[in-house]
C-alpha atoms as a PDB file:
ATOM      1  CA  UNK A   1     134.777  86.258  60.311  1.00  0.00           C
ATOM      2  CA  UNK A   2     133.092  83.899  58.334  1.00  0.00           C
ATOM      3  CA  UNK A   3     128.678  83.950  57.878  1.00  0.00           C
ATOM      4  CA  UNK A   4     126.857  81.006  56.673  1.00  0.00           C
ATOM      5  CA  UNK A   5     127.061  82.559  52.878  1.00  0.00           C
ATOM      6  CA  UNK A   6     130.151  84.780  53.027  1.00  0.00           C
ATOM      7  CA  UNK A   7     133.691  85.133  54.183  1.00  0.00           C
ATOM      8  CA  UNK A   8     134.399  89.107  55.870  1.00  0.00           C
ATOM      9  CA  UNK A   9     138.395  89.906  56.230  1.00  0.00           C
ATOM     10  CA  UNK A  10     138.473  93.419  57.822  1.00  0.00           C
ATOM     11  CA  UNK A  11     142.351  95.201  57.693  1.00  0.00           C
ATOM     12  CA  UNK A  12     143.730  98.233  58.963  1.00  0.00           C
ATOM     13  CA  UNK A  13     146.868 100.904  56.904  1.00  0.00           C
ATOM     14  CA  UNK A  14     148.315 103.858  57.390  1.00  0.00           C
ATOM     15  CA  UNK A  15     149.358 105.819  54.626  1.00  0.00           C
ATOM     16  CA  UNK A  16     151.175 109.285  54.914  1.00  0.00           C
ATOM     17  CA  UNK A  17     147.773 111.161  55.726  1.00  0.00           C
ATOM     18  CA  UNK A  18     145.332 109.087  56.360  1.00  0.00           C
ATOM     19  CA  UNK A  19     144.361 105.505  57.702  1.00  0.00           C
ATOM     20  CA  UNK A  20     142.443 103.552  55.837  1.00  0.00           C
ATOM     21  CA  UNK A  21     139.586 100.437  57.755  1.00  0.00           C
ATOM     22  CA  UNK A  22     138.625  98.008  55.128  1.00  0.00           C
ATOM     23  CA  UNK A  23     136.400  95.185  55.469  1.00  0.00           C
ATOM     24  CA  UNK A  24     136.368  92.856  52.654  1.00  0.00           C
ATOM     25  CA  UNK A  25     133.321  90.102  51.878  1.00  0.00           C
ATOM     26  CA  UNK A  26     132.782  87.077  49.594  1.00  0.00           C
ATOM     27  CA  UNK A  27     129.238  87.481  49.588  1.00  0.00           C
ATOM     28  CA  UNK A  28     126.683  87.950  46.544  1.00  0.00           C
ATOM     29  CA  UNK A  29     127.756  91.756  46.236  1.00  0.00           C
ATOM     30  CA  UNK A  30     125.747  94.905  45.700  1.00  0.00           C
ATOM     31  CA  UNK A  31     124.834  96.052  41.812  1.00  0.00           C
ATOM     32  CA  UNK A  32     126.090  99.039  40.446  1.00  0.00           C
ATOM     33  CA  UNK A  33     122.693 100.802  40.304  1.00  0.00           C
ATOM     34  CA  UNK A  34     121.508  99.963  44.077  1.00  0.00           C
ATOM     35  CA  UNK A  35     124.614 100.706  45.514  1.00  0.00           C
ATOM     36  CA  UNK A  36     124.247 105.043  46.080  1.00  0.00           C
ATOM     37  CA  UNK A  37     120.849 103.834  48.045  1.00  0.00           C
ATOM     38  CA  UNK A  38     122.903 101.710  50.694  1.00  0.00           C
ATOM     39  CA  UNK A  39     123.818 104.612  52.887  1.00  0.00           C
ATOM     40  CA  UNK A  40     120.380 106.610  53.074  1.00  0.00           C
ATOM     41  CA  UNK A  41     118.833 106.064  56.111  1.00  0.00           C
ATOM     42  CA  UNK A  42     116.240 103.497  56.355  1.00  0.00           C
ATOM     43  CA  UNK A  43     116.765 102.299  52.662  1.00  0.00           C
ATOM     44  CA  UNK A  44     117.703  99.294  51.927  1.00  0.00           C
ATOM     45  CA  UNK A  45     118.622  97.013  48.884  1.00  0.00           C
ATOM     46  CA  UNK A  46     116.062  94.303  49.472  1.00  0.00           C
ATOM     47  CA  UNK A  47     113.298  96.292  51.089  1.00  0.00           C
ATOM     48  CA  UNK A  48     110.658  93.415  50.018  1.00  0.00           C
ATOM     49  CA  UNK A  49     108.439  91.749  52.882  1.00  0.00           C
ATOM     50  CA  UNK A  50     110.172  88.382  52.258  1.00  0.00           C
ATOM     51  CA  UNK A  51     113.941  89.506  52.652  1.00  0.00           C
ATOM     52  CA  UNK A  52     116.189  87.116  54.228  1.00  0.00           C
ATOM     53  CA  UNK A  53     117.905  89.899  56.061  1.00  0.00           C
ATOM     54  CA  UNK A  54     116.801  91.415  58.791  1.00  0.00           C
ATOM     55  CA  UNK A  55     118.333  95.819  59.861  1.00  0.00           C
ATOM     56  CA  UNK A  56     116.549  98.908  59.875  1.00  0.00           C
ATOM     57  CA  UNK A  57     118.756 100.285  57.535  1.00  0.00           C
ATOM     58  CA  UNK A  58     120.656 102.821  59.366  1.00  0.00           C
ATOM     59  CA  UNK A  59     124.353 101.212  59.931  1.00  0.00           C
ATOM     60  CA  UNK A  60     125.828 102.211  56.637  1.00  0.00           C
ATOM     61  CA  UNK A  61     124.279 105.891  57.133  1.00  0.00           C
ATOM     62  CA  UNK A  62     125.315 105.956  60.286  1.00  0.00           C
ATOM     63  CA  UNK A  63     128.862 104.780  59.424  1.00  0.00           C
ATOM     64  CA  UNK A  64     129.074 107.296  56.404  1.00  0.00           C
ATOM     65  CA  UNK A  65     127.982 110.240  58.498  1.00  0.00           C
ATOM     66  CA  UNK A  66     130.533 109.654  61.422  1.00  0.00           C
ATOM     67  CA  UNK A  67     133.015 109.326  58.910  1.00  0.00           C
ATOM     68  CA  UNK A  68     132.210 112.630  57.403  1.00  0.00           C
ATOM     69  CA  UNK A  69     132.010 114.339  60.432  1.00  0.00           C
ATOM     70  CA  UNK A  70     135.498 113.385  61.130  1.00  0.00           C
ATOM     71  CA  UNK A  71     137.143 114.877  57.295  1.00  0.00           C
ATOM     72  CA  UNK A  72     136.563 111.011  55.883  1.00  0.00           C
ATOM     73  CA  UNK A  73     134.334 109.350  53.204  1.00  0.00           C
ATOM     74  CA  UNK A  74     133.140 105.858  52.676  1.00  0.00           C
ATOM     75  CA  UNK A  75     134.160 103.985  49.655  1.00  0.00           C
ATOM     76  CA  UNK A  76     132.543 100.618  47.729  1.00  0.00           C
ATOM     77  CA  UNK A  77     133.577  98.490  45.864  1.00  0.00           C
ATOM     78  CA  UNK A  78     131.279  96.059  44.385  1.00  0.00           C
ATOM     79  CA  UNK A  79     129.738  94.333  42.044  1.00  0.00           C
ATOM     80  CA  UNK A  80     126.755  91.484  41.826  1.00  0.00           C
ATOM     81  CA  UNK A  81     128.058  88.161  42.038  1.00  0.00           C
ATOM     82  CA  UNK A  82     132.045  88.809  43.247  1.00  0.00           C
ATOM     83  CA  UNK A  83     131.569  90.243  47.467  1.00  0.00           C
ATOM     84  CA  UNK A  84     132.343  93.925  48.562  1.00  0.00           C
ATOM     85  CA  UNK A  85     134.915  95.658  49.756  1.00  0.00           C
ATOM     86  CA  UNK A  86     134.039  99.119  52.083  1.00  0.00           C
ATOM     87  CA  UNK A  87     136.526 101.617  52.765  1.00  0.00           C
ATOM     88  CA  UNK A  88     136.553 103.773  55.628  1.00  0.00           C
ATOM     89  CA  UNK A  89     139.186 106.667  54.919  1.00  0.00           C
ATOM     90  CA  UNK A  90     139.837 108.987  57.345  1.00  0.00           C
ATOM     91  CA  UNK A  91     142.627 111.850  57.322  1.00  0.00           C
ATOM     92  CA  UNK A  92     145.400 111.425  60.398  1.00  0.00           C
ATOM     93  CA  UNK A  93     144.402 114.771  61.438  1.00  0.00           C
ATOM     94  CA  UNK A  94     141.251 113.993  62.700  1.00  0.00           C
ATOM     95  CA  UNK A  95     142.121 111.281  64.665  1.00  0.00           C
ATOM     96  CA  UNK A  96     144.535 113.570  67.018  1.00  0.00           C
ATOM     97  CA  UNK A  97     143.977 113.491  70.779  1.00  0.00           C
ATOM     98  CA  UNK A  98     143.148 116.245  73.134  1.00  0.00           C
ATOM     99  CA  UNK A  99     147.077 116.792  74.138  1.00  0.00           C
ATOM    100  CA  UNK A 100     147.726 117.007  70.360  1.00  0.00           C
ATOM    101  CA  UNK A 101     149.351 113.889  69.822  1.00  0.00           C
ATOM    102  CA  UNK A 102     148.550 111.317  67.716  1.00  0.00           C
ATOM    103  CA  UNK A 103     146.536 108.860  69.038  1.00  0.00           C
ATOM    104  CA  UNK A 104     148.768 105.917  69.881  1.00  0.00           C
ATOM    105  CA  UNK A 105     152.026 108.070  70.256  1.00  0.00           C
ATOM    106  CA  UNK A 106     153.481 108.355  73.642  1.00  0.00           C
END
């Protein structure tokens, strides 16, 4: 997927116990110091009147607590100037079907 400032490559592993949903950008990246505020609700980096970017600042909360609800946790990696890279990692165990099989086993 590709916005008019950044490039976004999502991908998709399995490792022995967990599965891990990354989505990768090229944009202008997240400092250090305003990253921890990204996933309270309602907060936002660039909470200014004149932001370019529109949100209520609830899909990164949103995303975090689903993902802790389910035994996961949300990673970042990023840095001003060089994109972002989120990590959704959630354990293979939580992602079991009501007949007890994995989901996506037969």
């Amino acid at each position: 997927m590709v916005t008019p400032t950044a490039a976004m490559t999502p991908s998709m592993r399995a490792r022995w116990a967990t599965v891990v949903l990354a989505v990768h950008d090229t944009g202008i990246g997240i400092a250090a110091q305003d990253q921890a505020q990204l996933f309270e609700a309602f907060r936002q980096v660039d909470s200014s009147l004149t932001r370019e970017k529109g949100g209520t600042g609830l899909g990164l909360y949103l995303v975090k607590r689903l993902t802790e609800l389910h035994g996961g946790r949300v990673t970042l990696d990023s840095a001003a100037g060089r994109g972002s890279c989120f990590r959704i990692v959630l354990p293979k165990a939580s992602l079991l079907v009501e007949t007890g099989t994995p989901a996506g086993v037969a």
